[in-house]
Protein backbone atom coordinates (compact mmCIF):
# COMPACT_ATOMS: atom_id res chain seq x y z
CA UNK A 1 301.62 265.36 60.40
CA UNK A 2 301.89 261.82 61.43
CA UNK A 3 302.32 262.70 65.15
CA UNK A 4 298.95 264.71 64.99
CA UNK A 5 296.98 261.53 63.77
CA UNK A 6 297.48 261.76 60.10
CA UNK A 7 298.55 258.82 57.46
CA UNK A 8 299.82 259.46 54.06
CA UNK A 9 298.29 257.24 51.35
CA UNK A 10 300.02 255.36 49.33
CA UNK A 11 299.95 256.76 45.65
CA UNK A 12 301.44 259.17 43.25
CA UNK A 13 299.44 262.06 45.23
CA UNK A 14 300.45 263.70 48.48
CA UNK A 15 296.80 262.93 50.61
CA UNK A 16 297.37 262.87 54.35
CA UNK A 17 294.22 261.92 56.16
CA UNK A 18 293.20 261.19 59.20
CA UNK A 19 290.03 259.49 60.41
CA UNK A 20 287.38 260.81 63.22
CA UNK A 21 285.57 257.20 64.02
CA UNK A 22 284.57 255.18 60.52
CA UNK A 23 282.41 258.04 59.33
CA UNK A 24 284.54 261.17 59.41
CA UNK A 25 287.57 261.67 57.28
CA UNK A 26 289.71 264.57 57.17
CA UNK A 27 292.40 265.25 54.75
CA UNK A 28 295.56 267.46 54.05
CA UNK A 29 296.87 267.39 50.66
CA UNK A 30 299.51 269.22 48.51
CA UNK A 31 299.26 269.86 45.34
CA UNK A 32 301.86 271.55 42.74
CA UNK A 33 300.93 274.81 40.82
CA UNK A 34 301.81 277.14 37.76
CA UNK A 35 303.66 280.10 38.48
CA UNK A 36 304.62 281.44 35.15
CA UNK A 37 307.82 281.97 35.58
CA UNK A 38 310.74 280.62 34.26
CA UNK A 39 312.71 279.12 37.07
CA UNK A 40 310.61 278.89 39.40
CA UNK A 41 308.14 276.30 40.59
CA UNK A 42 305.31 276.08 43.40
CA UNK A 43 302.94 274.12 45.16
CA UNK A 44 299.75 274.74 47.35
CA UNK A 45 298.27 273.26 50.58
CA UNK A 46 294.54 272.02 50.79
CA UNK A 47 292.65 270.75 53.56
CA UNK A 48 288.98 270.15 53.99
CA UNK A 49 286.61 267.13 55.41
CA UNK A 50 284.56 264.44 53.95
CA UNK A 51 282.16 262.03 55.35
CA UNK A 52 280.80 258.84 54.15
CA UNK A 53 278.12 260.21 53.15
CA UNK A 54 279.40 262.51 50.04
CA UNK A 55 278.62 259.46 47.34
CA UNK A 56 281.95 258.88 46.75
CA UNK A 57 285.46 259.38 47.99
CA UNK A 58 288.35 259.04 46.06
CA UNK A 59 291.72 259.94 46.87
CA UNK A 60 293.52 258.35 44.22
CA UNK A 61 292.83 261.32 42.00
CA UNK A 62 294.94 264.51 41.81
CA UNK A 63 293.93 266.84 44.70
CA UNK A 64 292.75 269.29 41.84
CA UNK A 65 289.76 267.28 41.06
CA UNK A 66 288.37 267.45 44.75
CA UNK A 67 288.59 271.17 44.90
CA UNK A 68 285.08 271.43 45.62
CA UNK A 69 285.39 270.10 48.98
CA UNK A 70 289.07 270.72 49.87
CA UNK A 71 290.36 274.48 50.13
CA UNK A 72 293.41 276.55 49.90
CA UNK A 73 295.04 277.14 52.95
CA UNK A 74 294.85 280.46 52.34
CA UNK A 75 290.69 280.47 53.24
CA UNK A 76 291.76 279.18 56.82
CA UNK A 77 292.69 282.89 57.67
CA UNK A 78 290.32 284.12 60.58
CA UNK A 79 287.70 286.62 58.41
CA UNK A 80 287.16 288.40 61.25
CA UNK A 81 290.81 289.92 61.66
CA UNK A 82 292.44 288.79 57.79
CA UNK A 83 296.18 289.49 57.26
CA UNK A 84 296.70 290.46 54.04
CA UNK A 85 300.21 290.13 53.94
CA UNK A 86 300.20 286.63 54.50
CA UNK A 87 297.30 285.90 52.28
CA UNK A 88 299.04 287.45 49.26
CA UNK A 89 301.99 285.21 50.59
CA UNK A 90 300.67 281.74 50.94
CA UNK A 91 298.50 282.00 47.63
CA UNK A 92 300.98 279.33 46.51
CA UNK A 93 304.69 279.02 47.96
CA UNK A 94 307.35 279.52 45.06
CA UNK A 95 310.66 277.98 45.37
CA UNK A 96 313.36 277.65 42.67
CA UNK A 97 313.59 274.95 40.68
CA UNK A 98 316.67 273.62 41.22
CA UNK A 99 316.89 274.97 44.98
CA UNK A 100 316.62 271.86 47.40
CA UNK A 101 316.79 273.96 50.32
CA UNK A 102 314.65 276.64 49.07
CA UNK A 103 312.02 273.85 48.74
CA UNK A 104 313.06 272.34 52.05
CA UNK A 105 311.97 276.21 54.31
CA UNK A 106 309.15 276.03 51.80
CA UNK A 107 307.36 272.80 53.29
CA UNK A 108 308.56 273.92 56.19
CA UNK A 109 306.56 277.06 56.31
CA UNK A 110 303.77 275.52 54.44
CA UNK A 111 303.45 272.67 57.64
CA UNK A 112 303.78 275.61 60.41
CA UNK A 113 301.00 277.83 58.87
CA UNK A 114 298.74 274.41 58.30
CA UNK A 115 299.36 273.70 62.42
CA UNK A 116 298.30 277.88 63.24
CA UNK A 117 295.64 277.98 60.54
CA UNK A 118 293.96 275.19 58.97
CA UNK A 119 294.55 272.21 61.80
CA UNK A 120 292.55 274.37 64.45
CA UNK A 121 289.34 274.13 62.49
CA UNK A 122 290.07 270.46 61.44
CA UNK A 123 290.58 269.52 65.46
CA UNK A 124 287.59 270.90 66.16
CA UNK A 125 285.42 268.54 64.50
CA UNK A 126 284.74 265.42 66.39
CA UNK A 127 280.81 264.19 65.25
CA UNK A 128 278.64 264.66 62.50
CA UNK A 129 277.18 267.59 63.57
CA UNK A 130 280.71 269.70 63.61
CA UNK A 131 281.29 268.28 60.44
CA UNK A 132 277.85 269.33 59.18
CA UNK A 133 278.44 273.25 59.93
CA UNK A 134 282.63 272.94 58.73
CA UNK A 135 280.86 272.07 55.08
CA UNK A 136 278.28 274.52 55.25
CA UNK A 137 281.00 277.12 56.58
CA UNK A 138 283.84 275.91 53.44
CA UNK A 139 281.54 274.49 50.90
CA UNK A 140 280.53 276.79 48.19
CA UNK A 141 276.11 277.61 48.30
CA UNK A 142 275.61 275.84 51.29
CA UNK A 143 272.13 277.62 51.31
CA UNK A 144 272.15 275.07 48.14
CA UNK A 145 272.39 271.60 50.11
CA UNK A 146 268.92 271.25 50.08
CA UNK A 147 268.96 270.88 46.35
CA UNK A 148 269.97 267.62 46.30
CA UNK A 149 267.20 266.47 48.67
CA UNK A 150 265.00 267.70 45.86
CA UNK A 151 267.36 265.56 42.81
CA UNK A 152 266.25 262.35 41.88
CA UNK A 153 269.24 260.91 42.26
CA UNK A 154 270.54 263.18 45.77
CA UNK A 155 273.27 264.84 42.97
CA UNK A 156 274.90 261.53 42.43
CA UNK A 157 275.07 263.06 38.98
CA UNK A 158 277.33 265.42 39.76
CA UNK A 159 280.22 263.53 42.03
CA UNK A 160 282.38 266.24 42.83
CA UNK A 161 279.82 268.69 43.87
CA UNK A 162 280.61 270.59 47.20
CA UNK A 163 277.22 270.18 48.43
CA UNK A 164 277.02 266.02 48.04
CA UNK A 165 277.99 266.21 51.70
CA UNK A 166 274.51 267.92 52.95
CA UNK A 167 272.14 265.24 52.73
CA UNK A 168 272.17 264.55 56.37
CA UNK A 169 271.08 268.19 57.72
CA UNK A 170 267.85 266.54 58.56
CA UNK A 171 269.17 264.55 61.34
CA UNK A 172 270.47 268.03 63.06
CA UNK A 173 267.97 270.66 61.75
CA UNK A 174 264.46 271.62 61.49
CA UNK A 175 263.77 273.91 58.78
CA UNK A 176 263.74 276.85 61.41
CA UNK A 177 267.18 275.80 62.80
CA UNK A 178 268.76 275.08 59.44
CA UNK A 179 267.51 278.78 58.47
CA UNK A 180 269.01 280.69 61.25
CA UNK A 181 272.01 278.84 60.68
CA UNK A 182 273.07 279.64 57.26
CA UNK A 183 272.42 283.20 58.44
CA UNK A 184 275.05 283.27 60.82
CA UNK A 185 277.03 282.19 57.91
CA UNK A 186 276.03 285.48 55.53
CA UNK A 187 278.97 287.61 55.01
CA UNK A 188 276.40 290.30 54.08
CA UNK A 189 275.92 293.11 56.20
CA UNK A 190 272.17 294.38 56.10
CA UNK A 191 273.00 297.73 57.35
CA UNK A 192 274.49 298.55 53.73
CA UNK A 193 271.16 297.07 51.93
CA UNK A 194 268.40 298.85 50.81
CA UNK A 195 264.87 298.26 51.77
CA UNK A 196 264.26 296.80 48.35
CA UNK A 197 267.22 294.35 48.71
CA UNK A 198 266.29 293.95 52.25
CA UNK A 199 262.87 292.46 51.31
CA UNK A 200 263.98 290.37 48.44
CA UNK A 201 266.71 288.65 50.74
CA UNK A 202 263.82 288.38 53.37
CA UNK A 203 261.34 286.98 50.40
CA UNK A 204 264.24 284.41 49.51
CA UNK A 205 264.65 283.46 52.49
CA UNK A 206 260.86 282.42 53.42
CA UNK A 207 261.31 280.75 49.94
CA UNK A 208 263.85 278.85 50.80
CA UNK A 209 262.59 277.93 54.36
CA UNK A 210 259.04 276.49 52.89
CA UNK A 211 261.35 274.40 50.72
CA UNK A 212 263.28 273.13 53.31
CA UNK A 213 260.30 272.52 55.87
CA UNK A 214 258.34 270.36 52.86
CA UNK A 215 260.74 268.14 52.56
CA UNK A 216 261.76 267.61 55.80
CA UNK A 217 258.28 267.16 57.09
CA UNK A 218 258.02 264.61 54.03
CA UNK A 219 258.73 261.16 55.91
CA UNK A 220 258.84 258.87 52.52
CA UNK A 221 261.51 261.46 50.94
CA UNK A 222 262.96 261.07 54.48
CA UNK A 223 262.77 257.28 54.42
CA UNK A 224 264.24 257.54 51.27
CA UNK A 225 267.37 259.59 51.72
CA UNK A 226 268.24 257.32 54.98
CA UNK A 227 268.33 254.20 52.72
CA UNK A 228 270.61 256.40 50.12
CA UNK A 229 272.94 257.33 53.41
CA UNK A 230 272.90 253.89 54.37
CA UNK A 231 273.94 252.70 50.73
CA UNK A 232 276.79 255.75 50.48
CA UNK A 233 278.44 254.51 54.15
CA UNK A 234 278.63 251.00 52.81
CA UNK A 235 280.59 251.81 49.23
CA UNK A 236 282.35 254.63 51.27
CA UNK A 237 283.41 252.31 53.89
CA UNK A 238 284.88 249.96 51.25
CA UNK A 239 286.77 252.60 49.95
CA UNK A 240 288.42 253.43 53.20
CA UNK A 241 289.31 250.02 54.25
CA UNK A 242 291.63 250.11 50.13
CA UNK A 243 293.25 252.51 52.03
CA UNK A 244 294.02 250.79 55.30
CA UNK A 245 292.03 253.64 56.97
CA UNK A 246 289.98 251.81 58.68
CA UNK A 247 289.72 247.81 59.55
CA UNK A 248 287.66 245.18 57.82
């Protein structure tokens, strides 16, 4: 990975990340899994992106406890045409426990299906913007994000949630915009609804958009989640430059 950009950390955990400007960091990670099965051992590959604006990030801690923002590889298979076969394959990769070279075509295969599946998506997000719709599109409830413009404390409460990344959908969205976009995210086909489902997804969905339009039309709560931005960049910032990923 280091010829593609990427630098691992120093630390007892495998993070390889590499940085998009000061603000964007993405991030490969491995982390070892329970197979069940005497002999044998495993591990899994996770990738996803943070910014400086989730209120924290820490990479010193086991991969397991950022799960809400990094994913499987396995999720990086295209939905539109999904191969099975590999899916039930790359759940995790098993290799024996004493078997060096097992391990070896392991991480081997592991690194050639990150390159085809996972670091496509990753190289296509260059500004805030891409990285915006990559959380929406890999966080869990993205239709939730605007929750936490709502929180008094923007979720800084719950640190780990997948959604801390969304506070800056204002700079990129109007209510309208943000609206039509989660749509194209819905994995629900509305040809299989009926019309009473049909009008409760369209009555959530005006919900939701009054919601969103409040608050963004709200300048003070605007005013006031640009000064929280501003204070997560700093800390995060700080963070990153422990790492040597970016310069004082």
């Amino acid at each position: 990975l280091t010829p593609l950009g990427f630098q691992k950390l120093k630390g007892r955990h495998p993070y390889f990340v590499r940085m998009i400007g000061d603000e964007i960091v993405q991030v490969i990670a491995l982390r070892s899994e329970s197979v069940g099965i005497i002999g044998k051992r495993a591990f899994n590959i996770l990738g996803g992106i943070a910014t400086v604006y989730r209120h924290t990030i820490d990479l010193t801690v086991n991969p397991r406890d950022n799960l809400n923002w990094l994913n499987e590889l396995h999720y990086f298979i295209p939905e539109e045409n999904p191969d099975r076969d590999l899916l039930n394959k790359i759940i995790v990769f098993k290799y024996g426990e004493n078997n060096e070279q097992e391990l070896i075509n392991q991480l081997n295969y592991s690194l050639d299906l990150t390159k085809q599946l996972m670091l496509p998506k990753l190289d296509k997000v260059k500004n805030l913007e891409e990285c915006m719709k990559f959380i929406c599109k890999y966080s869990y409830g993205s239709s939730q994000f605007i929750s936490i413009y709502e929180s008094e404390d923007y979720g800084n409460s719950n640190l780990n949630n997948s959604y801390i990344d969304g506070l800056y959908i204002h700079r990129f969205f109007s209510a309208k915009q943000y609206i039509e976009f989660l749509c194209t995210l819905s994995e629900d086909s509305s040809d299989d609804e009926s019309e009473e489902q049909k009008a409760n997804a369209k009555n959530n969905i005006e919900k939701l958009y009054n919601r969103i339009k409040n608050l963004f039309e709200n300048s003070s709560k605007i005013n006031n989640v640009e000064i929280e931005l501003a204070k997560r960049k700093i800390r995060n910032q700080e963070i990153l430059k422990s790492y040597n990923l970016i310069k004082e």
